[in-house]
N, C-alpha and C. Protein backbone atom coordinates (compact mmCIF):
# COMPACT_ATOMS: atom_id res chain seq x y z
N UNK A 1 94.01 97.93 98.97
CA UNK A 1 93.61 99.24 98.48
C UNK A 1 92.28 99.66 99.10
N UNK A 2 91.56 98.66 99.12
CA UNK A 2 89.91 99.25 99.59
C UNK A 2 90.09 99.77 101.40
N UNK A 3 90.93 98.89 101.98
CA UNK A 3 91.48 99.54 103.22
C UNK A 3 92.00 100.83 103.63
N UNK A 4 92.87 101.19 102.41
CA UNK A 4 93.45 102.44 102.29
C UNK A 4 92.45 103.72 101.57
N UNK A 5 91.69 102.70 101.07
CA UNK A 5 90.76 104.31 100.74
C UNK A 5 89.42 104.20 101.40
N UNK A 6 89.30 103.51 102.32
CA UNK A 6 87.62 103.82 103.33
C UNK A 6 88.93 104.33 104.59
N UNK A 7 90.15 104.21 104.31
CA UNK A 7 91.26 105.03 105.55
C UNK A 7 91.03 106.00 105.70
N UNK A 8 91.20 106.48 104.29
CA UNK A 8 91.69 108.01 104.24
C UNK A 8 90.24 108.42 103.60
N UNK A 9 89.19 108.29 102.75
CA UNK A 9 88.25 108.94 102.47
C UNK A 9 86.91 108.38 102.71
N UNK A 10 86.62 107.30 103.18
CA UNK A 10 85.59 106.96 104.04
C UNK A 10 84.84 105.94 102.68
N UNK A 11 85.13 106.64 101.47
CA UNK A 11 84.47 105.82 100.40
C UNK A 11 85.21 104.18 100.07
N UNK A 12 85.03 103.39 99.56
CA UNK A 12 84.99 102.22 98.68
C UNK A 12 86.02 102.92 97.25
N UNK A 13 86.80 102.36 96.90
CA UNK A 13 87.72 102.52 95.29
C UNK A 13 87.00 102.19 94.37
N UNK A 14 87.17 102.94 93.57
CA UNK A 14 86.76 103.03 92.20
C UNK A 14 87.99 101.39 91.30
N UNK A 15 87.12 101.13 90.72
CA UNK A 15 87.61 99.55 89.57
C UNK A 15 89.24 100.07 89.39
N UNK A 16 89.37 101.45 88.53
CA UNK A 16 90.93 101.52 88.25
C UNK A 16 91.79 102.01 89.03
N UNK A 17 91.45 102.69 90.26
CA UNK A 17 92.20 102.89 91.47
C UNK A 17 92.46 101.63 91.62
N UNK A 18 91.94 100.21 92.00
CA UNK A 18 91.88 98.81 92.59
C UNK A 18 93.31 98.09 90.69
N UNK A 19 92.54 98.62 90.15
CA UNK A 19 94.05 97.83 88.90
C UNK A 19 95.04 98.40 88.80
N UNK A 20 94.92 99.90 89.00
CA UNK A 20 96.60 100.65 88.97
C UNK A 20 97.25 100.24 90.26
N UNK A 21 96.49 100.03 91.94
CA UNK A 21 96.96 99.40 92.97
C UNK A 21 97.57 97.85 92.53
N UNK A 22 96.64 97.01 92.36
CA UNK A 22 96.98 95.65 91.99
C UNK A 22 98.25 95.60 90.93
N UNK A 23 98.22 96.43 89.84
CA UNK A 23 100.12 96.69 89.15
C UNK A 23 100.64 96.88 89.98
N UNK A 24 100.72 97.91 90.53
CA UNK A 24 101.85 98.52 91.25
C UNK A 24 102.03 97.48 92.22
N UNK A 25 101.73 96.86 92.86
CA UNK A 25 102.24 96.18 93.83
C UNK A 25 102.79 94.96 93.76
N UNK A 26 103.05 94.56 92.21
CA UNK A 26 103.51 93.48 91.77
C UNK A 26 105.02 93.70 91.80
N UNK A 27 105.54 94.90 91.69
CA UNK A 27 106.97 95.42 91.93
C UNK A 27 107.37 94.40 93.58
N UNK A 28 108.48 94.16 93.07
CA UNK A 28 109.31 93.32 94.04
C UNK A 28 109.38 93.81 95.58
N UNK A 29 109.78 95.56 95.55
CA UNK A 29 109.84 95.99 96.56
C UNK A 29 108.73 96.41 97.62
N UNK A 30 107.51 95.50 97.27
CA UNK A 30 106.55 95.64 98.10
C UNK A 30 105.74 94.59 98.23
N UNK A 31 106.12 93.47 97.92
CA UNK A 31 105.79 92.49 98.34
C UNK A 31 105.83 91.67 99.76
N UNK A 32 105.07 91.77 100.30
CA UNK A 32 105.33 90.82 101.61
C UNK A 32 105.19 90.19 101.92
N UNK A 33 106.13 90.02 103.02
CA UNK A 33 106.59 88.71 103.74
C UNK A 33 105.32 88.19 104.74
N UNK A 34 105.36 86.58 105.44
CA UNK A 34 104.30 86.48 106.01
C UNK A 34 103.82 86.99 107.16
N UNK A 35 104.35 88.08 108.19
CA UNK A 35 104.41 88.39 108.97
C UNK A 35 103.82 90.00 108.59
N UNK A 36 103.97 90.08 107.80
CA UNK A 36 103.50 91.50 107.04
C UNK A 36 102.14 91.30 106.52
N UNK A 37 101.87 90.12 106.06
CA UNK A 37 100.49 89.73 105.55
C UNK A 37 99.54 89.57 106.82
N UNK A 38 100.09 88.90 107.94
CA UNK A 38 98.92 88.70 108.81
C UNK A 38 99.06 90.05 109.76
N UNK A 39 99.78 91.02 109.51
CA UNK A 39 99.41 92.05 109.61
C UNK A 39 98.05 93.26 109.06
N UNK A 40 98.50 92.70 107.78
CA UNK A 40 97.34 93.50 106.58
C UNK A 40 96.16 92.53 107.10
N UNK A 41 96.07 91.33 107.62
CA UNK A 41 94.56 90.17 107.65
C UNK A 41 93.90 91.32 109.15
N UNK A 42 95.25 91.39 110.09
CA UNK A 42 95.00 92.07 111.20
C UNK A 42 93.78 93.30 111.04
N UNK A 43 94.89 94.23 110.25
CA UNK A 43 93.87 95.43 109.66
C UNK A 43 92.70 95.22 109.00
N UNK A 44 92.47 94.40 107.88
CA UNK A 44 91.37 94.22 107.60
C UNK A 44 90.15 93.93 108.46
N UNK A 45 90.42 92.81 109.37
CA UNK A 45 89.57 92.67 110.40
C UNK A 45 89.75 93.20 111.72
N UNK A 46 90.68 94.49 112.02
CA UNK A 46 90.58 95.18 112.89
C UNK A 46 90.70 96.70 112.46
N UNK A 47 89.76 97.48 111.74
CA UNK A 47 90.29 98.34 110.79
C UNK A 47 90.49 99.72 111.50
N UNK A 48 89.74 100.07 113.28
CA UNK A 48 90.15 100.57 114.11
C UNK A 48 92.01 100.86 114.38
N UNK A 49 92.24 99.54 113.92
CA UNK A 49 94.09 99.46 114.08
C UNK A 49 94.95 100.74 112.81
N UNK A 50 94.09 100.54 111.15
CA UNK A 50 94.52 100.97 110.18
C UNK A 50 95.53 102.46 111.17
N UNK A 51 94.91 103.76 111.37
CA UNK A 51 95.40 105.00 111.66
C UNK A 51 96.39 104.52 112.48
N UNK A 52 96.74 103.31 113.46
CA UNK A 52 97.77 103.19 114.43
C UNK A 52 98.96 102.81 113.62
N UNK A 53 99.13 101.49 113.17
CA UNK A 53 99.58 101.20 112.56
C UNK A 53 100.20 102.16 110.89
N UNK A 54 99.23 102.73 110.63
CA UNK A 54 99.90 104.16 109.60
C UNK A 54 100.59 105.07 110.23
N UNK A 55 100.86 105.37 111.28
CA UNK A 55 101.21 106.54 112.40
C UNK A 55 102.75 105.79 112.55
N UNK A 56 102.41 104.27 113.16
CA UNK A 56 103.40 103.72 113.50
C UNK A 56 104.64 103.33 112.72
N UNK A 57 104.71 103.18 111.61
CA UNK A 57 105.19 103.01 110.48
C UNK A 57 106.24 104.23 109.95
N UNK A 58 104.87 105.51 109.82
CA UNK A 58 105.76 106.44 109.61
C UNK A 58 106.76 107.43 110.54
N UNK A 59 106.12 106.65 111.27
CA UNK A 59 107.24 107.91 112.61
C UNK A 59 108.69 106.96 112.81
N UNK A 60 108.05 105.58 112.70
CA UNK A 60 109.62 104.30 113.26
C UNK A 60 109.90 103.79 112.18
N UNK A 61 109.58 103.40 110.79
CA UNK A 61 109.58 102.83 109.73
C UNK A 61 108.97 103.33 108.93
N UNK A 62 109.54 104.28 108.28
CA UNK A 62 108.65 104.83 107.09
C UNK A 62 109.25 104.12 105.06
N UNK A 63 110.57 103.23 105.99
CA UNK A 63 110.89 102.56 104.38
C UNK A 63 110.29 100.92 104.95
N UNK A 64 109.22 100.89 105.40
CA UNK A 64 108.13 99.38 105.70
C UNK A 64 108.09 98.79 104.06
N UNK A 65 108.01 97.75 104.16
CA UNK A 65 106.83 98.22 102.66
C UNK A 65 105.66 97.78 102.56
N UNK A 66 105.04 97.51 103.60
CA UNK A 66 103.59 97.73 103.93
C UNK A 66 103.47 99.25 103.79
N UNK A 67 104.12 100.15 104.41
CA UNK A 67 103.97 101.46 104.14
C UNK A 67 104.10 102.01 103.07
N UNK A 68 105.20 101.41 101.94
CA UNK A 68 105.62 101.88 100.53
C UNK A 68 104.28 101.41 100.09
N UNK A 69 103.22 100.36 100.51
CA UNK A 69 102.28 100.12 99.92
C UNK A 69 101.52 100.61 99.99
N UNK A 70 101.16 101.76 101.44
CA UNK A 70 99.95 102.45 101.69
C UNK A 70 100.67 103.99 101.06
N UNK A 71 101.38 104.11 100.90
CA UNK A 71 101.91 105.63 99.93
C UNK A 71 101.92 104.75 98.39
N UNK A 72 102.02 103.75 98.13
CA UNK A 72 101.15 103.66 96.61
C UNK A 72 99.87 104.11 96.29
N UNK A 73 99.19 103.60 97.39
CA UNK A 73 97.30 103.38 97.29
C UNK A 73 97.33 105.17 97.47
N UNK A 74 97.91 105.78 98.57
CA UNK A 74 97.52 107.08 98.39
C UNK A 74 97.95 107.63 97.74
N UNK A 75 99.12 107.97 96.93
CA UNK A 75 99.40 108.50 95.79
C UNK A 75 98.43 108.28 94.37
N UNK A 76 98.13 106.91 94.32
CA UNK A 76 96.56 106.43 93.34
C UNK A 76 95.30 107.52 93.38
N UNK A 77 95.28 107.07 94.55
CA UNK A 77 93.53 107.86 95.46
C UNK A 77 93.88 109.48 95.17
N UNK A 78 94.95 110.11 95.00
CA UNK A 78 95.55 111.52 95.20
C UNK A 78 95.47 112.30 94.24
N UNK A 79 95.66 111.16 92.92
CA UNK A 79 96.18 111.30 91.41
C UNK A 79 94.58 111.55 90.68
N UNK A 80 93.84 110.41 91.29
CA UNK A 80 92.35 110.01 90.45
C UNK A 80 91.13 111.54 90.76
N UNK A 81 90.93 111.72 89.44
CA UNK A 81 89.62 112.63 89.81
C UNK A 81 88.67 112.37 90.44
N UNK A 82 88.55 111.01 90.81
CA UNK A 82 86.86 110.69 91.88
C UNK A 82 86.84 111.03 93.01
N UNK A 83 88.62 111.54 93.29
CA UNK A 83 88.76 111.94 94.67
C UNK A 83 89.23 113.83 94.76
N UNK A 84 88.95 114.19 93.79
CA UNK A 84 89.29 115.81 93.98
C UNK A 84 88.59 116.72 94.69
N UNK A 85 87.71 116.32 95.02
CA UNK A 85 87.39 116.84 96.18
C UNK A 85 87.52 116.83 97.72
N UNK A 86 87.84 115.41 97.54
CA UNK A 86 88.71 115.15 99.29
C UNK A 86 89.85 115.71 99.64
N UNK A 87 90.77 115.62 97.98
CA UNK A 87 92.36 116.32 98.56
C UNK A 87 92.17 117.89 98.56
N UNK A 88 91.41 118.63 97.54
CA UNK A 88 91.82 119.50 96.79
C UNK A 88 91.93 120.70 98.28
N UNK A 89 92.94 121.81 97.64
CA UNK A 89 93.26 122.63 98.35
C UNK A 89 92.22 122.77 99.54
N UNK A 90 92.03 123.16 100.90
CA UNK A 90 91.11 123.93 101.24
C UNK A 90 91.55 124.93 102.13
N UNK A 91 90.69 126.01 102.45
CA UNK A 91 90.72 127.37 102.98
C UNK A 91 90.52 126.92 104.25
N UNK A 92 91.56 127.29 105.41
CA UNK A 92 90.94 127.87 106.53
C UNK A 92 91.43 128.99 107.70
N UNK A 93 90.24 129.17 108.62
CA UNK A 93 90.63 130.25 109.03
C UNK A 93 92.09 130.01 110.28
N UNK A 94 92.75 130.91 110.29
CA UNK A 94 94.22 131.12 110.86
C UNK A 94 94.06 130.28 112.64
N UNK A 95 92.87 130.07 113.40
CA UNK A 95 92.91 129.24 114.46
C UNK A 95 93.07 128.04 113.61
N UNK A 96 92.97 127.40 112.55
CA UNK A 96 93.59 126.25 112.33
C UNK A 96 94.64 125.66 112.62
N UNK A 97 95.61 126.71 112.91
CA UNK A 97 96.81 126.51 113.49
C UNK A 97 96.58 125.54 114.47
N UNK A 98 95.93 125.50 115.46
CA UNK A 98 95.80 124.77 116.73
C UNK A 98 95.36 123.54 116.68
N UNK A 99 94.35 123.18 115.49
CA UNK A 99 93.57 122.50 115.30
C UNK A 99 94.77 121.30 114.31
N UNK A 100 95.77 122.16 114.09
CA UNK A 100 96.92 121.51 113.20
C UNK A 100 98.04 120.94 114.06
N UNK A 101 98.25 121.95 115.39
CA UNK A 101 99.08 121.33 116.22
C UNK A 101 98.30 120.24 117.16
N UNK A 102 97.14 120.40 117.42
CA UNK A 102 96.62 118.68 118.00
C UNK A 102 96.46 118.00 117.20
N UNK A 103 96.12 118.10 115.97
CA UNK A 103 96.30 116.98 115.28
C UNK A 103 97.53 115.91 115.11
N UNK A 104 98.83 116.67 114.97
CA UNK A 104 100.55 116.69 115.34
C UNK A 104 100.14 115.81 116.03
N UNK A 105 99.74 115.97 117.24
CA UNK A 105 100.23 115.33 118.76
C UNK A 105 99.46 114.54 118.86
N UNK A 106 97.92 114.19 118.45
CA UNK A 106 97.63 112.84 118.02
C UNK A 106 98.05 112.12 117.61
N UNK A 107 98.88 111.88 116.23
CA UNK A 107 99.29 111.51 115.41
C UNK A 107 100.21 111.14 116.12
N UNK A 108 100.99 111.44 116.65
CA UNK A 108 102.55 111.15 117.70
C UNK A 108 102.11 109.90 118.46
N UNK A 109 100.75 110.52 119.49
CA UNK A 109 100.52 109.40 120.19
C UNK A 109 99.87 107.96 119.82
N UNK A 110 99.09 108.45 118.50
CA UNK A 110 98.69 107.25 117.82
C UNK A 110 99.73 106.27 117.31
N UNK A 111 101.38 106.71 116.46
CA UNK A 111 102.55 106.28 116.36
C UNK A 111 102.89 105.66 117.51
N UNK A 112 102.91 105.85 118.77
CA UNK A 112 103.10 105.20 119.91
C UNK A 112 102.57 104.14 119.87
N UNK A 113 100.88 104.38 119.82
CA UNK A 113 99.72 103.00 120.12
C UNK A 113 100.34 101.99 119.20
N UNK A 114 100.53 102.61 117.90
CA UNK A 114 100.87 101.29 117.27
C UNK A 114 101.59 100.81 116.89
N UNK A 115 102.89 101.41 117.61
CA UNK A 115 104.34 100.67 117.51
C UNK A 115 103.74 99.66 118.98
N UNK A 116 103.23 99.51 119.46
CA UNK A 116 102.69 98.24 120.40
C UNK A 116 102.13 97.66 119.55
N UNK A 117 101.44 97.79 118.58
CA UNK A 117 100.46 96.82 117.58
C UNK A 117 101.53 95.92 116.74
N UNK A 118 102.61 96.94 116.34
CA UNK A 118 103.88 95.86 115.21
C UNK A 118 104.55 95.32 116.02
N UNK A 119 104.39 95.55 117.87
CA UNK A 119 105.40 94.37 118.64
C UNK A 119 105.04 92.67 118.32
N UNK A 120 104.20 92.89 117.36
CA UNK A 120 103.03 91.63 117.92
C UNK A 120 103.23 90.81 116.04
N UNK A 121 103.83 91.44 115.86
CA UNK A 121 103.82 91.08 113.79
C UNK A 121 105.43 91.12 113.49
C-alpha cells in the first residue's frame, strides 16, 4: 500500500488506508504467488519501475492480481478523505486536450517498458 500511495500521490498512507489495504488483501484472489512477490520486493527497491510495471499490467494483464491489488490500494486512497484533494474534480483549460493525448502515448510506451520488466518475473 505505501508503494501505491507515494505512486499515485507522492504522500506516505494514512494507519486506516494501510488496515482497510491489509483486509482486503487477505481475499484469496489476490494473493501471490512467489514470482509475483519478488516482483512487489523488485518495486519496492526499484520504485522508478512502479509506473512501468502499472502501465504494463494494464494494457497486457489487467486481471494480474498484483494489479487487482494496486486497484484495491487505489480504490482505498480514492474513497479516504485525506486524499480529496488529489482526486477531486479539476478544471482545465480546453488545450488540455493535448496534454491528455501525450499523456495516452506515454502511458502506451511506458506499458511497453514494462512488459520487458514482467519478462523477467
Amino acid at each position: 500500500m505505501t508503494i501505491y500511495c507515494r505512486y499515485l500521490t507522492g504522500k506516505n498512507p494514512d494507519e486506516q488506508s494501510l488496515a482497510l489495504f491489509e483486509r482486503a488483501i487477505e481475499h484469496e484472489e489476490t494473493i501471490l504467488v512467489d514470482d509475483e512477490v519478488r516482483l512487489v520486493q523488485f518495486m519496492i527497491s526499484n520504485t522508478w519501475s512502479i509506473g512501468f510495471v502499472d502501465s504494463a499490467l494494464g494494457l497486457f494483464n489487467p486481471n494480474h492480481r498484483l494489479r487487482k491489488r494496486m486497484i484495491i490500494a487505489f480504490a482505498i486512497l480514492e474513497t479516504s478523505p485525506l486524499y480529496f484533494d488529489f482526486f477531486k474534480p479539476k478544471t482545465f483549460p480546453r488545450t488540455h486536450l493535448l496534454t491528455l493525448i501525450a499523456k495516452g502515448m506515454q502511458e502506451a510506451l511506458q506499458g511497453l517498458a514494462g512488459s520487458l520488466i514482467l519478462l523477467f518475473f
